[in-house]
C-alpha atoms as a PDB file:
ATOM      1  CA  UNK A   1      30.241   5.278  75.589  1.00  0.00           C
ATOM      2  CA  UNK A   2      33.403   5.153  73.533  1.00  0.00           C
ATOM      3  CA  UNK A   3      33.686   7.764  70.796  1.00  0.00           C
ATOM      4  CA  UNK A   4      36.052   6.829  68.069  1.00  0.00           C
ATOM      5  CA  UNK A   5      37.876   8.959  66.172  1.00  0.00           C
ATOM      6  CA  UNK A   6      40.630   8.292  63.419  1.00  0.00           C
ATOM      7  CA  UNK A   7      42.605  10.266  60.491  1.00  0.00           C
ATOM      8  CA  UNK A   8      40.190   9.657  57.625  1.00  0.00           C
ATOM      9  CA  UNK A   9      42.793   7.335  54.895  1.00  0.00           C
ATOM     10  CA  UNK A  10      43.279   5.107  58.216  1.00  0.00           C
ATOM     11  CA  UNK A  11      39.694   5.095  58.944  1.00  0.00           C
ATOM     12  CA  UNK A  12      39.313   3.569  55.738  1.00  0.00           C
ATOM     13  CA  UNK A  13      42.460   1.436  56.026  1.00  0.00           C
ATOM     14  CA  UNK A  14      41.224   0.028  59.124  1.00  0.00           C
ATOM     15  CA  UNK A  15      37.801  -1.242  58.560  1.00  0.00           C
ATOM     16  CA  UNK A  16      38.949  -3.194  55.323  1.00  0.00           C
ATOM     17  CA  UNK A  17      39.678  -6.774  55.750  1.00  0.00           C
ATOM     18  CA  UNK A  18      43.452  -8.066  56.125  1.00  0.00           C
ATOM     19  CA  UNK A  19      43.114 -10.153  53.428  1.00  0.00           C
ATOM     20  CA  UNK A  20      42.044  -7.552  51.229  1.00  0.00           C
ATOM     21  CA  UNK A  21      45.286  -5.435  51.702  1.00  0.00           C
ATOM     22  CA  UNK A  22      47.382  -7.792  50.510  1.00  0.00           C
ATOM     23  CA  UNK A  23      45.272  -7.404  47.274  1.00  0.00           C
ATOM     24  CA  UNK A  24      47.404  -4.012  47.127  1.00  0.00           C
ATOM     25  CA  UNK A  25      50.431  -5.561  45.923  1.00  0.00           C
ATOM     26  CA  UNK A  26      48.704  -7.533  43.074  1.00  0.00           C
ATOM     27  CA  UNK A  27      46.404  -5.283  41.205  1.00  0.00           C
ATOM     28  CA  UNK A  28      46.854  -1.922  40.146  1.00  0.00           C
ATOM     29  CA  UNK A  29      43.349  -0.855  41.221  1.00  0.00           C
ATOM     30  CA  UNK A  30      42.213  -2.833  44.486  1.00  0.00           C
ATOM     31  CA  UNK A  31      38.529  -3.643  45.778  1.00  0.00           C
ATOM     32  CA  UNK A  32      38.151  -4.103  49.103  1.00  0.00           C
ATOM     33  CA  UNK A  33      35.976  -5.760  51.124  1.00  0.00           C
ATOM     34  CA  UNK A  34      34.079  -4.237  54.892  1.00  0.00           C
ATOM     35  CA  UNK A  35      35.068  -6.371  57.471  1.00  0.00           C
ATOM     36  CA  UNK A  36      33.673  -7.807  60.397  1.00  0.00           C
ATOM     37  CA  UNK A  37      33.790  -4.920  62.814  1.00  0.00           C
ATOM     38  CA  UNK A  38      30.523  -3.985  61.219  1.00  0.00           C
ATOM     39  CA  UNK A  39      26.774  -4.605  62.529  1.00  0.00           C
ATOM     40  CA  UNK A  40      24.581  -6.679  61.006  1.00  0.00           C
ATOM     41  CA  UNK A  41      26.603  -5.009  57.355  1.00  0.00           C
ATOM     42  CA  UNK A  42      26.791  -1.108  59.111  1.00  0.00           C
ATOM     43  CA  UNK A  43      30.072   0.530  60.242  1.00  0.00           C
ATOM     44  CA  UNK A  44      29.647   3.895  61.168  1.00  0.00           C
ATOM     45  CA  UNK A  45      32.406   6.029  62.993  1.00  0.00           C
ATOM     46  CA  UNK A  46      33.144   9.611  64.187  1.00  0.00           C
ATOM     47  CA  UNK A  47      35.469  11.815  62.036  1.00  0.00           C
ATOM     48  CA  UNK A  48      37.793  14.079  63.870  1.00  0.00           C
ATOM     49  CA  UNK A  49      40.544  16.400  62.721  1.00  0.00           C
ATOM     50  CA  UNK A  50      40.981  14.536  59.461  1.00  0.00           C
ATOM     51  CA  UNK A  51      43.541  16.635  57.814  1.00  0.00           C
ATOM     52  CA  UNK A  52      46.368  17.103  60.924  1.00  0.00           C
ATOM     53  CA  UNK A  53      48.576  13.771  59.246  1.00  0.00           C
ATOM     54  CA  UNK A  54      48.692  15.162  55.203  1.00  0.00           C
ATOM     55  CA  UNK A  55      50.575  11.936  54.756  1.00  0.00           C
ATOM     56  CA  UNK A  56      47.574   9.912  55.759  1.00  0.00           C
ATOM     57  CA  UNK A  57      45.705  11.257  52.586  1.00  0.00           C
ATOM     58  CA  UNK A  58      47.610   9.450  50.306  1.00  0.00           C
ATOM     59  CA  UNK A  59      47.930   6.170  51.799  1.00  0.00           C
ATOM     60  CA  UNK A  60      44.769   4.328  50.108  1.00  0.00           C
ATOM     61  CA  UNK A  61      45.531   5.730  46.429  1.00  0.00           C
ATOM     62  CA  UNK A  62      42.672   5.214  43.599  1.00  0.00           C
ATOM     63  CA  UNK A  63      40.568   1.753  45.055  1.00  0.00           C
ATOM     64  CA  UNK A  64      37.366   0.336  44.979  1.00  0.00           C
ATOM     65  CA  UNK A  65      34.989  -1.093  47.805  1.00  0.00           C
ATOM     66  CA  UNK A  66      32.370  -4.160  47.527  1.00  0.00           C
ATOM     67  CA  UNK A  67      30.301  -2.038  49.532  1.00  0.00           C
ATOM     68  CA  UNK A  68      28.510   1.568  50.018  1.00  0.00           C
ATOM     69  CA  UNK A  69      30.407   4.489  51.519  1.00  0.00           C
ATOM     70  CA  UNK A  70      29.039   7.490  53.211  1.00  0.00           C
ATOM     71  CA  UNK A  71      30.652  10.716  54.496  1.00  0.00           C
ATOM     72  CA  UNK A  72      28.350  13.159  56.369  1.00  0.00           C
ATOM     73  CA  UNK A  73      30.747  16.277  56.369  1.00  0.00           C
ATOM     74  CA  UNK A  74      29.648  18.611  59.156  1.00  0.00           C
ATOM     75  CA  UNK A  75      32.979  20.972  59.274  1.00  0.00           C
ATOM     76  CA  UNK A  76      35.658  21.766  57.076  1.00  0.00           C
ATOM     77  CA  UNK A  77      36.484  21.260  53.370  1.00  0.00           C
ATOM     78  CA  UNK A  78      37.606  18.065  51.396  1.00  0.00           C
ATOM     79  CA  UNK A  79      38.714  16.865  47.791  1.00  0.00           C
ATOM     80  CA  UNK A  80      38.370  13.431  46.510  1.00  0.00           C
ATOM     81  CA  UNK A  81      39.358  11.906  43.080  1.00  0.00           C
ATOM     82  CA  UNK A  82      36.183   9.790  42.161  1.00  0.00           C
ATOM     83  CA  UNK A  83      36.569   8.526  38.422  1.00  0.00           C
ATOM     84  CA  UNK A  84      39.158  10.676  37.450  1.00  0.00           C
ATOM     85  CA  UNK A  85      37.078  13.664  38.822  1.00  0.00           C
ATOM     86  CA  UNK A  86      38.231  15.989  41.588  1.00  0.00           C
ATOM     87  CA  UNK A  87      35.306  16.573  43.493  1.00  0.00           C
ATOM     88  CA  UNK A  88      34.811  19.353  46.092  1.00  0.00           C
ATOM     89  CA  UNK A  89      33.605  18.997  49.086  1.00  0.00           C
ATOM     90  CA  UNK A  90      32.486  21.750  51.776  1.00  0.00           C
ATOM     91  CA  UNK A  91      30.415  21.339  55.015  1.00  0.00           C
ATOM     92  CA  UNK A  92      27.713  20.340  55.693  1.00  0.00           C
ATOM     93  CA  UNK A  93      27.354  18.509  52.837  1.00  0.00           C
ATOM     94  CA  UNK A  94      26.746  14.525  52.184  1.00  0.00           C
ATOM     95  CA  UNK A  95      28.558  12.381  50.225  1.00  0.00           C
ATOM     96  CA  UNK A  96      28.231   9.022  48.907  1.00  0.00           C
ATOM     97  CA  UNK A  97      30.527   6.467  46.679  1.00  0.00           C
ATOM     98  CA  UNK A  98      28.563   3.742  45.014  1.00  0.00           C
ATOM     99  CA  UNK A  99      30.316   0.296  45.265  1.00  0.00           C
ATOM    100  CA  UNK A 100      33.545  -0.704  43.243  1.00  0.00           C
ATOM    101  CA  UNK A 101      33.501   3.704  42.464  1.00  0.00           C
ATOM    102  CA  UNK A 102      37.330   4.073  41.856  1.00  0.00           C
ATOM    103  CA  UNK A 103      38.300   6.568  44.720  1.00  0.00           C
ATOM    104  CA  UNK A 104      40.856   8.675  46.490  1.00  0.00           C
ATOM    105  CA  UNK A 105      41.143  11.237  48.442  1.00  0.00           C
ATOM    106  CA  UNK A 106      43.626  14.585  47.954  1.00  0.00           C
ATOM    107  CA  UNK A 107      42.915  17.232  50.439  1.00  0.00           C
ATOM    108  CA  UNK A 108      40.936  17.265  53.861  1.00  0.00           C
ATOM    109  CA  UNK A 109      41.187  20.503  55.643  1.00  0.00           C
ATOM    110  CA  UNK A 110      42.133  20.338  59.479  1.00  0.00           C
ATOM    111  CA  UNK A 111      39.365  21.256  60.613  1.00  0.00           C
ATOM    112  CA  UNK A 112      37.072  18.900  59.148  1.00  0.00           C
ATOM    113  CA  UNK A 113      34.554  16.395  60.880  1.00  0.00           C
ATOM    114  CA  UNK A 114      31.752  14.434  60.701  1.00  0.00           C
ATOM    115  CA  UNK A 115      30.916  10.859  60.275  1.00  0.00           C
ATOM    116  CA  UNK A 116      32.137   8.090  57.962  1.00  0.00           C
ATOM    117  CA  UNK A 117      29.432   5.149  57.482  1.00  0.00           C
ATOM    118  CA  UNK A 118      29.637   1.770  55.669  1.00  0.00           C
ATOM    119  CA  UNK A 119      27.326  -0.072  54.359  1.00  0.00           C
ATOM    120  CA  UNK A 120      26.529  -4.109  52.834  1.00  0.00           C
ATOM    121  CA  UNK A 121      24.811  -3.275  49.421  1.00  0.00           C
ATOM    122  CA  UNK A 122      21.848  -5.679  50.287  1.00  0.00           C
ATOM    123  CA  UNK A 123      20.898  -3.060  53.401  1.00  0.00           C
ATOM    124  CA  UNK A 124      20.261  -0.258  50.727  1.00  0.00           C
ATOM    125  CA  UNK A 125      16.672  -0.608  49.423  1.00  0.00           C
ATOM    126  CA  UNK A 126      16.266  -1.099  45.679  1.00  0.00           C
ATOM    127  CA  UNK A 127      14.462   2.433  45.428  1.00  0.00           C
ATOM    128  CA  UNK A 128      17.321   4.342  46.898  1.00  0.00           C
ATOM    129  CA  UNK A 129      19.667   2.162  45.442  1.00  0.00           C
ATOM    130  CA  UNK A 130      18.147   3.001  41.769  1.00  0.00           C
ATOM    131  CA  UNK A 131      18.647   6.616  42.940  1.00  0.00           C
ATOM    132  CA  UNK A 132      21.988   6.808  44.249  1.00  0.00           C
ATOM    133  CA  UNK A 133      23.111   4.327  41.062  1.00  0.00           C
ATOM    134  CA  UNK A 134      22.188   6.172  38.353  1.00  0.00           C
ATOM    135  CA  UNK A 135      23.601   9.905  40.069  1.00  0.00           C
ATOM    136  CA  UNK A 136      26.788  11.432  37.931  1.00  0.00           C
ATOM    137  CA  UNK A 137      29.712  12.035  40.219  1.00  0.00           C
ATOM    138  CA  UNK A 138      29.408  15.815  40.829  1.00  0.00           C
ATOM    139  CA  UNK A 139      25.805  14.518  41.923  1.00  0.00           C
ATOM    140  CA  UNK A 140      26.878  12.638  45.046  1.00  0.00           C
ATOM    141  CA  UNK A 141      28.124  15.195  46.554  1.00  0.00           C
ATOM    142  CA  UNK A 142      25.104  17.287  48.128  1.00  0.00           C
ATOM    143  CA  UNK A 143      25.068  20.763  50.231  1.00  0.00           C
ATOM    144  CA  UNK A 144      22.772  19.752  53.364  1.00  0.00           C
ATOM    145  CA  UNK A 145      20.174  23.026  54.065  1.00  0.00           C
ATOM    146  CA  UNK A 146      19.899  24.825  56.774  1.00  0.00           C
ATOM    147  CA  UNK A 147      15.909  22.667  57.329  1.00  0.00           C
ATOM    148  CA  UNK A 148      17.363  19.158  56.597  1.00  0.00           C
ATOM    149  CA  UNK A 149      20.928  19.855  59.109  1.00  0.00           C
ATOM    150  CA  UNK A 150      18.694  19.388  61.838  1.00  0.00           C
ATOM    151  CA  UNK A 151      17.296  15.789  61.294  1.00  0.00           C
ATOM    152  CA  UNK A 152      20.004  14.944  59.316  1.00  0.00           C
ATOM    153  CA  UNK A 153      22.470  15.361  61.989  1.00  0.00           C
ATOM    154  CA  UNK A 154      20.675  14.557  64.870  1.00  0.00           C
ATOM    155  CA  UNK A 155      19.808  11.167  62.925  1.00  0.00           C
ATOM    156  CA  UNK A 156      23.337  10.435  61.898  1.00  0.00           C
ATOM    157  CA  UNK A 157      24.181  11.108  65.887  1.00  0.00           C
ATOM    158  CA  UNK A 158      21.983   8.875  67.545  1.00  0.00           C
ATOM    159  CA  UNK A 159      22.968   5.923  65.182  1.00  0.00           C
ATOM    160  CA  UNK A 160      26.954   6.494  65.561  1.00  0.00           C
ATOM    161  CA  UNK A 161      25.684   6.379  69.300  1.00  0.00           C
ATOM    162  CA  UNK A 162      23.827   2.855  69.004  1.00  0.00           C
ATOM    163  CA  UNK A 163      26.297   1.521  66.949  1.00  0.00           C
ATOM    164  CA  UNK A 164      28.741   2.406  69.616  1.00  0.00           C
ATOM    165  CA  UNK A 165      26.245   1.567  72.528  1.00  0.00           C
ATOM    166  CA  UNK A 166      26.386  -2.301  73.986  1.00  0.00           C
ATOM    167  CA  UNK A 167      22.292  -3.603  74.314  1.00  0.00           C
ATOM    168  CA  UNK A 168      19.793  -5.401  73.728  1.00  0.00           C
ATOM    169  CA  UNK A 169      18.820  -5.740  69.839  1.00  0.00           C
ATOM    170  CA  UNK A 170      21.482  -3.509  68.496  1.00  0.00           C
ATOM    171  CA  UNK A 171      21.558  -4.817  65.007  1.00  0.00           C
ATOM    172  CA  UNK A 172      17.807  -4.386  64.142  1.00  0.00           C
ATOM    173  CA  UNK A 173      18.424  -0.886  66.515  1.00  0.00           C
ATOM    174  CA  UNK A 174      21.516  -0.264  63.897  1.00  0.00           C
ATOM    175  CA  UNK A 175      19.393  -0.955  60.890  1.00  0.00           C
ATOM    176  CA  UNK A 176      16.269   0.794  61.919  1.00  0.00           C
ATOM    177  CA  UNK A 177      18.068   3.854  62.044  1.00  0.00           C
ATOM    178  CA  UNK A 178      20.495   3.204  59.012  1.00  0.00           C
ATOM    179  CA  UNK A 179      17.283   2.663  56.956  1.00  0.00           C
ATOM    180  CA  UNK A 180      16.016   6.454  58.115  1.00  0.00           C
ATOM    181  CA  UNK A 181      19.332   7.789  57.002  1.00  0.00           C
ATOM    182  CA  UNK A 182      19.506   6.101  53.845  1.00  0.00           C
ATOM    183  CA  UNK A 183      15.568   7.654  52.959  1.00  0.00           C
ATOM    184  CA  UNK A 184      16.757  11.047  54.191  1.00  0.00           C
ATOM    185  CA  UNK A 185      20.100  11.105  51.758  1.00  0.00           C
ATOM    186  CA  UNK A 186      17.450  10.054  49.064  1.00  0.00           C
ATOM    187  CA  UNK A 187      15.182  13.166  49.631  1.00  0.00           C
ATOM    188  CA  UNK A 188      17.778  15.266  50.138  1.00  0.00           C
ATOM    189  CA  UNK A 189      19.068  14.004  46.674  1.00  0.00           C
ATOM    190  CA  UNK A 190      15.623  14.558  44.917  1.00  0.00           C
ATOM    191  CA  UNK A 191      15.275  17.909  46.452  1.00  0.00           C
ATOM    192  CA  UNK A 192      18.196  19.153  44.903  1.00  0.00           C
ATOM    193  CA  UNK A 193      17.860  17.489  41.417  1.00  0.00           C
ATOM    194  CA  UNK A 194      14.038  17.075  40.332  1.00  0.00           C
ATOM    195  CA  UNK A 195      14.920  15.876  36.668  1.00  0.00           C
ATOM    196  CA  UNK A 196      17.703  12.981  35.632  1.00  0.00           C
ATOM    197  CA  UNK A 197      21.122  13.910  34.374  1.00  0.00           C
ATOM    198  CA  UNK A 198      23.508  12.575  31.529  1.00  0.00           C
ATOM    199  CA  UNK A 199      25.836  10.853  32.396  1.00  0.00           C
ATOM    200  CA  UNK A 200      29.593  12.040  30.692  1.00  0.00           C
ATOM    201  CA  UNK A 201      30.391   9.409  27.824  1.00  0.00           C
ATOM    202  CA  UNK A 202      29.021   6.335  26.797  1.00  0.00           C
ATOM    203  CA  UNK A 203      30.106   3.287  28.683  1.00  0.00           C
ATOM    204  CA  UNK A 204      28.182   4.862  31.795  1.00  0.00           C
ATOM    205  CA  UNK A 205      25.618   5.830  29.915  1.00  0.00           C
ATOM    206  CA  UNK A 206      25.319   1.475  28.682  1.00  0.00           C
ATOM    207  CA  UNK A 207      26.041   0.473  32.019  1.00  0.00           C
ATOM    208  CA  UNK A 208      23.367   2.716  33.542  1.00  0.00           C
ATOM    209  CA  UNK A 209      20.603   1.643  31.175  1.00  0.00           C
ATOM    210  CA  UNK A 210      21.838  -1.852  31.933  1.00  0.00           C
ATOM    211  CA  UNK A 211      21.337  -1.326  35.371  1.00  0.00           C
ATOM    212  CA  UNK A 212      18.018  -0.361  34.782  1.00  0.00           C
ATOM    213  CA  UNK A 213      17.361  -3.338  33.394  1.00  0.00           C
ATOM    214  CA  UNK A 214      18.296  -5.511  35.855  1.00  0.00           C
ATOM    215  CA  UNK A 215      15.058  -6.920  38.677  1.00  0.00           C
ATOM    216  CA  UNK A 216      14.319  -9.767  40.789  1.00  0.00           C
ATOM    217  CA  UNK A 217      12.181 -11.084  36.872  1.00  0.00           C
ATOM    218  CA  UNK A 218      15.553 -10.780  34.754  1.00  0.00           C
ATOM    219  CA  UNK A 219      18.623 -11.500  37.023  1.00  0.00           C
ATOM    220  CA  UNK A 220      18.266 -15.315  35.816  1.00  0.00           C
ATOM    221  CA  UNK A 221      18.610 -14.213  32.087  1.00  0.00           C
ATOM    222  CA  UNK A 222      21.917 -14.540  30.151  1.00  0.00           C
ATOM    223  CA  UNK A 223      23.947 -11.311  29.166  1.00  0.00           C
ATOM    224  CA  UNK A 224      22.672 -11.715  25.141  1.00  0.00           C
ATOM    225  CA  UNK A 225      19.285 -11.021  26.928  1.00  0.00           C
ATOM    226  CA  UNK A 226      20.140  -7.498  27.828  1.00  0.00           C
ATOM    227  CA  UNK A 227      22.412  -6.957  24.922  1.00  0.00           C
ATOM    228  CA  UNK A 228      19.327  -7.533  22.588  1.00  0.00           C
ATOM    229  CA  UNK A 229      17.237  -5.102  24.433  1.00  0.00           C
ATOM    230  CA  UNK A 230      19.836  -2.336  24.747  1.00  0.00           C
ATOM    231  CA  UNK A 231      20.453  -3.131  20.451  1.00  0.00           C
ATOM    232  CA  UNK A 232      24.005  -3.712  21.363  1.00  0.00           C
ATOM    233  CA  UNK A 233      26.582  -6.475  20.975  1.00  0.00           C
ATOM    234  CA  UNK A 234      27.173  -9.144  23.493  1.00  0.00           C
ATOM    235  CA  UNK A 235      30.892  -8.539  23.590  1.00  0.00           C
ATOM    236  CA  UNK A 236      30.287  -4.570  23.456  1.00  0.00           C
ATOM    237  CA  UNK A 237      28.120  -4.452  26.395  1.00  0.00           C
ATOM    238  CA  UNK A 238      30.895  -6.267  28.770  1.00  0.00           C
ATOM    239  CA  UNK A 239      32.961  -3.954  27.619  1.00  0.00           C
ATOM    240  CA  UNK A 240      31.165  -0.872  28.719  1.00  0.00           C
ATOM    241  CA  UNK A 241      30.235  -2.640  31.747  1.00  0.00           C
ATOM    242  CA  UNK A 242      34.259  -3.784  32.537  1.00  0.00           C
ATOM    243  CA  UNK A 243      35.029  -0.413  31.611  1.00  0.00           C
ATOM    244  CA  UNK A 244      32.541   1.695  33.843  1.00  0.00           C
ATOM    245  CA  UNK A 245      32.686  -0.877  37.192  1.00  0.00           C
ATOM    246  CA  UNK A 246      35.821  -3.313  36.298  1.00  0.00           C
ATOM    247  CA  UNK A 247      32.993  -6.101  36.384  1.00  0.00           C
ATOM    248  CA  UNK A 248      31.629  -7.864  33.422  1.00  0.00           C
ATOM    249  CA  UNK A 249      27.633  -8.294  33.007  1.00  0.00           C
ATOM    250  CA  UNK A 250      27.727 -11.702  34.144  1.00  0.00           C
ATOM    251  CA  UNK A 251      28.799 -10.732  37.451  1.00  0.00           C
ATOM    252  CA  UNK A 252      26.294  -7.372  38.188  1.00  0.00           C
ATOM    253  CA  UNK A 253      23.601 -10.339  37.403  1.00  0.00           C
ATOM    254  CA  UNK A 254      24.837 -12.813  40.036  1.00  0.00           C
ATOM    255  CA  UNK A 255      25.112  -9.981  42.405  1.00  0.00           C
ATOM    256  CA  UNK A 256      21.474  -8.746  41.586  1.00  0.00           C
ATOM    257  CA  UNK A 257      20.381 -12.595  42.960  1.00  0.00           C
ATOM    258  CA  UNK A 258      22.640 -12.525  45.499  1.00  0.00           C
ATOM    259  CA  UNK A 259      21.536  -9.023  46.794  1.00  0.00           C
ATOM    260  CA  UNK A 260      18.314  -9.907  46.669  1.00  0.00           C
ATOM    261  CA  UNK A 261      18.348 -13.384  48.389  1.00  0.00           C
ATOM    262  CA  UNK A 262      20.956 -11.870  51.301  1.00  0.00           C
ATOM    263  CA  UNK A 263      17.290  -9.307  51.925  1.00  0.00           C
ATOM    264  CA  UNK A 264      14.909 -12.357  52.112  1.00  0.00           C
ATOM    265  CA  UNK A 265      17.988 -14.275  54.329  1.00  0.00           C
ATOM    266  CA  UNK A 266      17.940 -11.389  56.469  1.00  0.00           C
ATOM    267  CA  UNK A 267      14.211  -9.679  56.613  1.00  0.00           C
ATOM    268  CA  UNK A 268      12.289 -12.886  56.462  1.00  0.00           C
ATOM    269  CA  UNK A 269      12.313 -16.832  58.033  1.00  0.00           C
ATOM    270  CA  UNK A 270      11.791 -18.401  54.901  1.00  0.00           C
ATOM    271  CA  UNK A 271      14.061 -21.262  54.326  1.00  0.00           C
ATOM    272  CA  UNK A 272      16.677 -21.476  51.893  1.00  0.00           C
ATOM    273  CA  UNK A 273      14.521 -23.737  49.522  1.00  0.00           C
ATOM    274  CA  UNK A 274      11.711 -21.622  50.208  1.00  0.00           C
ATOM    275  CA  UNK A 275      14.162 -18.707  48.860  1.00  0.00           C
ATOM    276  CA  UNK A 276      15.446 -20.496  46.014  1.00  0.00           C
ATOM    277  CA  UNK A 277      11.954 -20.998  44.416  1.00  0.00           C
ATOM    278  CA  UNK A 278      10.795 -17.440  45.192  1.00  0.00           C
ATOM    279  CA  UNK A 279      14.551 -16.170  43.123  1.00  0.00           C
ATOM    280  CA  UNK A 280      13.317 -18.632  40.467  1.00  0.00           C
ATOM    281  CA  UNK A 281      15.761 -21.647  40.793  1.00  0.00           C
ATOM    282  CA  UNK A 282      14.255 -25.084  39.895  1.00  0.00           C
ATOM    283  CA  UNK A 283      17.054 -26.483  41.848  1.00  0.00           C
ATOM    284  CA  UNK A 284      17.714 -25.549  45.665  1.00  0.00           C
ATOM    285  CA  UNK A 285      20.838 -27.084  45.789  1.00  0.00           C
ATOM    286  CA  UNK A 286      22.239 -25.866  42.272  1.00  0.00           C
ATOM    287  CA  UNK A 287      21.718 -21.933  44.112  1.00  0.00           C
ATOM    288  CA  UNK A 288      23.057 -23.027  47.703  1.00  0.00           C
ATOM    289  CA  UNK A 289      25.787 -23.948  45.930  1.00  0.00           C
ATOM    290  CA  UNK A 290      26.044 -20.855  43.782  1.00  0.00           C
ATOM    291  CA  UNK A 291      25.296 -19.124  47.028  1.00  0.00           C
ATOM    292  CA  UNK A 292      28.304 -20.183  48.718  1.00  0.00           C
ATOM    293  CA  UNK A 293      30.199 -20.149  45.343  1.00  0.00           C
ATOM    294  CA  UNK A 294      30.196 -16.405  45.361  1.00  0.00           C
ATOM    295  CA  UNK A 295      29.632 -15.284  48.916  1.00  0.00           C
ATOM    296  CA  UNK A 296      32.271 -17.802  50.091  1.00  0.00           C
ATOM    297  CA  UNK A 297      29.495 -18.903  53.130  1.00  0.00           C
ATOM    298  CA  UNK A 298      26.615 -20.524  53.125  1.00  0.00           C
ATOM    299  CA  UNK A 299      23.225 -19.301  53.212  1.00  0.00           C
ATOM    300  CA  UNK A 300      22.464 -20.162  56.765  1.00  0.00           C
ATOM    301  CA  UNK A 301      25.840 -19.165  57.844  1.00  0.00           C
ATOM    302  CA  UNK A 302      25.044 -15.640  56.293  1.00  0.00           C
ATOM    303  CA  UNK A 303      21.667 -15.499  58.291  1.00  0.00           C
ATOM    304  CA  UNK A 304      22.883 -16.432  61.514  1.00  0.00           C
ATOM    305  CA  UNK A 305      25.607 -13.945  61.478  1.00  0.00           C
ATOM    306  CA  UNK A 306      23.262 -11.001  61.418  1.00  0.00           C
ATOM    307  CA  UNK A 307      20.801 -12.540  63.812  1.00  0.00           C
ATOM    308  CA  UNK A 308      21.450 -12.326  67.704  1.00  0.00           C
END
């Protein structure tokens, strides 16, 4: 078995598409995409002496991902910016940045370790996605205990191993165990916060009510529709939306449908018509096309790339 390990800012460098680099040069704040070195949507890797190269640290700047990150710290210290907060960071402790999160990190100790996982939004169940959306920043950072280091680790262990591992059935392997992570972040989460925080000013505070708003019985409506029921202008909501994700509300909607068609693409065999109905589209070929529209691929091209 090959163990990777990599400076953390090149870690994150690395497993970002090409393509998306380039975007670098053209926008002030960048969002980049995972690429294909992941399994079935899951990149996970071994962190190892992350703070021997300080000038690695600064290479990213502030940027955003398309897709979840997670850092299981199990040595050292680190400091990230994450929405113009410095957040601290001492082992073991778990971390997590929610997709397009504006990012950066500042300081990583040399001594620190641990595992950095990615992850395609549609992997992350809607009940833990709920939870980790709706946490304020000093939130996703967590201390792990002394009784959840055990599984916790040994989890996180044996699915940087299968990752790493060539066999049989790696991506539902891969998946299997990302899904037990992903439950234990959430109770370690809910352990350490039993009642909902406020979130800082009032964009996030729109955004997250928006958010709640959103299921597989509104995604279909238009923005007005949520406006309305959050007594709020049209124009004002977009606003708080741009302003807390650099998104507007039209978007978060076609990536609810699009989240939730990329699960039924990849947990079921229904076919893409069959999807379309269940999503509530009258049309099957107006949402293929959407579909590939936004995804760039199609919807059976998506399938069989996470099938063996």
């Amino acid at each position: 078995m090959r163990t990777l390990r990599f400076p953390l800012a090149y870690l994150a460098v690395k497993h970002l598409t090409d393509s998306s680099l380039t975007q670098k040069i053209n926008l002030k704040i960048p969002i980049y995409n995972q690429n294909s070195e992941a399994v079935g949507g899951i990149f996970i890797a071994e962190l190892s002496a992350l703070g021997k190269d300080p000038e690695t640290v600064n290479t990213l700047g502030a940027h955003r991902h398309d897709f979840y990150v997670f850092f299981v710290l199990t040595k050292g210290k680190v400091i990230m910016k994450c929405d113009m907060t410095d957040v601290k960071i001492s082992a073991p402790s778990i971390v997590i940045i929610k997709p397009f999160q504006i990012h950066s990190p500042k300081f990583v100790s040399p001594d620190a370790g641990g595992y950095y996982m990615s992850a395609a939004p549609f992997l992350v169940p809607n009940n833990c996605d709920s939870v980790f959306q709706n946490m304020k920043i000093e939130d996703q950072v967590n201390k792990v205990s002394k009784f959840q280091k055990k599984e916790l680790f040994e989890t996180v262990s044996l699915l940087h191993r299968s990752f790493e591992n060539t066999c049989s059935h790696k991506t539902p392997i891969v998946n299997g165990l990302f899904s037990t992570l992903i439950y234990r972040f959430v109770n370690i989460y809910s352990d350490a916060s039993q009642s909902a925080s406020e979130l800082k000013n009032q964009s996030a505070v729109i955004y997250s009510n928006f958010k709640k708003l959103i299921s597989d019985s509104t995604f279909l409506e238009t923005p007005s529709f949520f406006a309305k029921k959050l007594n709020i202008t049209t124009s004002h909501l977009n606003y708080c939306v741009n302003i807390s994700t650099g998104k507007s509300v039209t978007y978060w909607l076609q990536n609810a449908m699009i989240l939730e068609a990329q699960r039924l693409l990849y947990y079921t065999d229904n076919d893409v018509k069959e999807i379309a109905f269940k999503l509530g589209f009258e049309d099957h070929t107006y949402f293929s096309r959407l579909f590939k529209k936004i995804t760039g691929e199609t919807a059976l091209t998506f399938r069989l790339k996470f099938r063996e």
